[in-house]
Protein backbone atom coordinates (compact mmCIF):
# COMPACT_ATOMS: atom_id res chain seq x y z
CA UNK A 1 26.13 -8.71 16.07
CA UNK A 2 29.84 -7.26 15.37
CA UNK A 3 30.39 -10.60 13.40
CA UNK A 4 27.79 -9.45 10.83
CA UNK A 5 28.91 -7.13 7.92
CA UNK A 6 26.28 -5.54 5.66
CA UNK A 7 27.54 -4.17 1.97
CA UNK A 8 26.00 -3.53 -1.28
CA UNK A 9 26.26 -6.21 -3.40
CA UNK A 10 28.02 -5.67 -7.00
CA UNK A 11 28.24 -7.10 -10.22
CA UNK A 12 29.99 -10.07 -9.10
CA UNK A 13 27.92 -11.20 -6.39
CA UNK A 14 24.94 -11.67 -8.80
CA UNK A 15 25.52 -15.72 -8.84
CA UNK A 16 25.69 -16.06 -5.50
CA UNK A 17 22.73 -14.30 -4.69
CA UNK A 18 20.49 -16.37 -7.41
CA UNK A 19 21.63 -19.03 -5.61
CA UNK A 20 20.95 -17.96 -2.24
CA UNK A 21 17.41 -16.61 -3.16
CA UNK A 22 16.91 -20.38 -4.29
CA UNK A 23 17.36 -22.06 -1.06
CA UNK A 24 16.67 -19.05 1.66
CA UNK A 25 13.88 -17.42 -0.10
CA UNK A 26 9.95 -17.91 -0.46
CA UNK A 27 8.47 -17.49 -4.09
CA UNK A 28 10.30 -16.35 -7.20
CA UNK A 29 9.95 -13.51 -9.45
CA UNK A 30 10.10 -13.18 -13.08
CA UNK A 31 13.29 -10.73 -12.28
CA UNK A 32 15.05 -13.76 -10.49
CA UNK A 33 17.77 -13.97 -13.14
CA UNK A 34 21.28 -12.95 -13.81
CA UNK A 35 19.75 -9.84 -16.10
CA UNK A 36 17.13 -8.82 -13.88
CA UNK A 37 20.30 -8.88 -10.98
CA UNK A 38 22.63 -7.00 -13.23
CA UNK A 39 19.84 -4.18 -14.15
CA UNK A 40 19.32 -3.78 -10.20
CA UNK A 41 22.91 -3.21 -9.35
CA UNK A 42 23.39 -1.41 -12.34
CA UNK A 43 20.61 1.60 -12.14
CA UNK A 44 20.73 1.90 -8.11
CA UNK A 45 24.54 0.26 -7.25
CA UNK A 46 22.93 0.49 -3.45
CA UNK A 47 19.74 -1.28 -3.61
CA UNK A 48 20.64 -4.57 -3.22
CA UNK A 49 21.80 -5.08 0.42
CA UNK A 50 24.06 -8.63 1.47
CA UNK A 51 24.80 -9.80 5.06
CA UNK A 52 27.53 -11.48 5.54
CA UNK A 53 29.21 -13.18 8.48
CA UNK A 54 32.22 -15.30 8.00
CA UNK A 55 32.67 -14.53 4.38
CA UNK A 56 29.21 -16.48 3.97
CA UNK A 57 26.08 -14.65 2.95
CA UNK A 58 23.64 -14.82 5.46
CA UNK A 59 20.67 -12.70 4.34
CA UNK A 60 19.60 -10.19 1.55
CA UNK A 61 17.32 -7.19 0.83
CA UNK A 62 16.44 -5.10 -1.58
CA UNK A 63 15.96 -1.16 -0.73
CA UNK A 64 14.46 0.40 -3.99
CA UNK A 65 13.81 4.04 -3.93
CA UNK A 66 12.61 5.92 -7.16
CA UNK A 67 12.42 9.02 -5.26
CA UNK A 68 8.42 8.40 -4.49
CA UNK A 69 8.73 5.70 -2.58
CA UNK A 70 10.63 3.38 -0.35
CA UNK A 71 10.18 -0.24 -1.44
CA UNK A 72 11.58 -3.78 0.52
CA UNK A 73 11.80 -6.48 -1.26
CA UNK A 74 13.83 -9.57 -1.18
CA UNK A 75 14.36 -9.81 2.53
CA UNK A 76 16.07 -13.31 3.25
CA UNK A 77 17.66 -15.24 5.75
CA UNK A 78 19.00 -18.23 4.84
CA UNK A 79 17.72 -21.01 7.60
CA UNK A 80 20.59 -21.72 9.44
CA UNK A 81 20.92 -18.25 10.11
CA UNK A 82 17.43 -17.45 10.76
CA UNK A 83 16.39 -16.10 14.55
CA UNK A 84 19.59 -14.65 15.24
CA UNK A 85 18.90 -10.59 14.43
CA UNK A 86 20.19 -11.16 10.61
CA UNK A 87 16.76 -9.17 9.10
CA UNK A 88 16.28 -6.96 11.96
CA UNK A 89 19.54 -5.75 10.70
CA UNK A 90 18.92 -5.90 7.07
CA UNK A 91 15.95 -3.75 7.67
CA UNK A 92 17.42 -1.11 9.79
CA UNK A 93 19.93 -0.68 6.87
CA UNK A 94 17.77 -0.56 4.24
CA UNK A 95 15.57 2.05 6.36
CA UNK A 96 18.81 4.15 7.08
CA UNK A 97 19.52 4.13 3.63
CA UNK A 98 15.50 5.13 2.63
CA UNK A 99 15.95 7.99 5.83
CA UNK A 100 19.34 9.29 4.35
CA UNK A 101 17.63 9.28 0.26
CA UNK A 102 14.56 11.59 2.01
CA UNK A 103 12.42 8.69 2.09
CA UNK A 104 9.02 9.10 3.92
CA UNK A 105 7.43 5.28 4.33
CA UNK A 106 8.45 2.21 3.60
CA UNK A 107 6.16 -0.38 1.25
CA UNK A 108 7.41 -4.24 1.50
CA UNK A 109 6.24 -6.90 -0.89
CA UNK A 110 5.61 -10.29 1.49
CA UNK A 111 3.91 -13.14 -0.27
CA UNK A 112 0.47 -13.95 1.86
CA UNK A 113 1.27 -17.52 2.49
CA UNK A 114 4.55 -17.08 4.06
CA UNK A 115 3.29 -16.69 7.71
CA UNK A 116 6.61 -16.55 9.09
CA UNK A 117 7.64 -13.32 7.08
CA UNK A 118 4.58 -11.94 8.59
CA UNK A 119 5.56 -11.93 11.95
CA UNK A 120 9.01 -10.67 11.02
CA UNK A 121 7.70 -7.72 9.26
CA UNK A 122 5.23 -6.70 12.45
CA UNK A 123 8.26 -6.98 15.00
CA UNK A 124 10.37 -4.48 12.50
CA UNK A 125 7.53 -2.04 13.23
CA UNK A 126 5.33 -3.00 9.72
CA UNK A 127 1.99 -3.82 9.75
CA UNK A 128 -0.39 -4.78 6.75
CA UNK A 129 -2.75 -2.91 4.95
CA UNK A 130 -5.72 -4.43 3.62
CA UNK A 131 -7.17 -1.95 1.46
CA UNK A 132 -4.37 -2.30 -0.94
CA UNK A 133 -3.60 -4.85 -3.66
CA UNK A 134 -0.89 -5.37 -5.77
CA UNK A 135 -1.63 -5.68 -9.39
CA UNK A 136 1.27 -6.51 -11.85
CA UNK A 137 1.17 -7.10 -15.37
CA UNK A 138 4.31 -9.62 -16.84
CA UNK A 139 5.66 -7.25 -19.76
């Protein structure tokens, strides 16, 4: 994949990637906005990885660490680009960068109904666990 360049996003990427969440990724969050964006790169200038081939992005993740734990969220490919090693990629980035911060596990946040996320996830090497839920409260 030497056509495929992975980079941090910054500050001015933040409309293009609301935009690109809109058409290559499943769900929204209440963060999905240009604040929520500009708070990410802002506290952790490293979390939020791009892929890029061509100049065009081609897939996104985000690789939180608050120095507990290792968090992936926000991995997208956008569907013309989608079978072609784009998240396999994504991932091992984001696990090199958890590795490199002293990380120990990773947790990923993958909405139930999106089927084809789960097999994505259990060819990286992930695999559910049941006796967890996620509880959130909006603030």
């Amino acid at each position: 994949m030497s056509d495929l360049y992975i980079r941090c996003a910054d500050l001015s990427d933040i409309d293009a990637v609301l935009r690109f969440w809109s058409e290559a990724a499943e769900g929204t969050s209440i963060s999905d906005d240009h604040d929520g964006v500009a708070r990410l790169i802002s506290r952790d200038p490293e979390a939020l990885l791009l892929a890029e081939r061509e100049g065009l992005l081609a897939g996104t993740v985000i690789a939180g660490f608050d120095g507990w734990r290792c968090s992936a969220y926000r991995l997208a490919v956008h569907p013309d680009c989608r079978r072609q090693g784009i998240a396999t990629a994504l991932l091992e980035a984001a696990e090199q960068r958890f590795t490199n911060l002293g990380g120990r596990r990773v947790d990923a946040i993958v909405l139930e109904a999106n089927e084809r996320a789960h097999h994505t996830w259990a060819a990286a090497g992930y695999h559910r666990e049941d006796h967890w839920r996620r509880w959130v409260k909006p603030l």
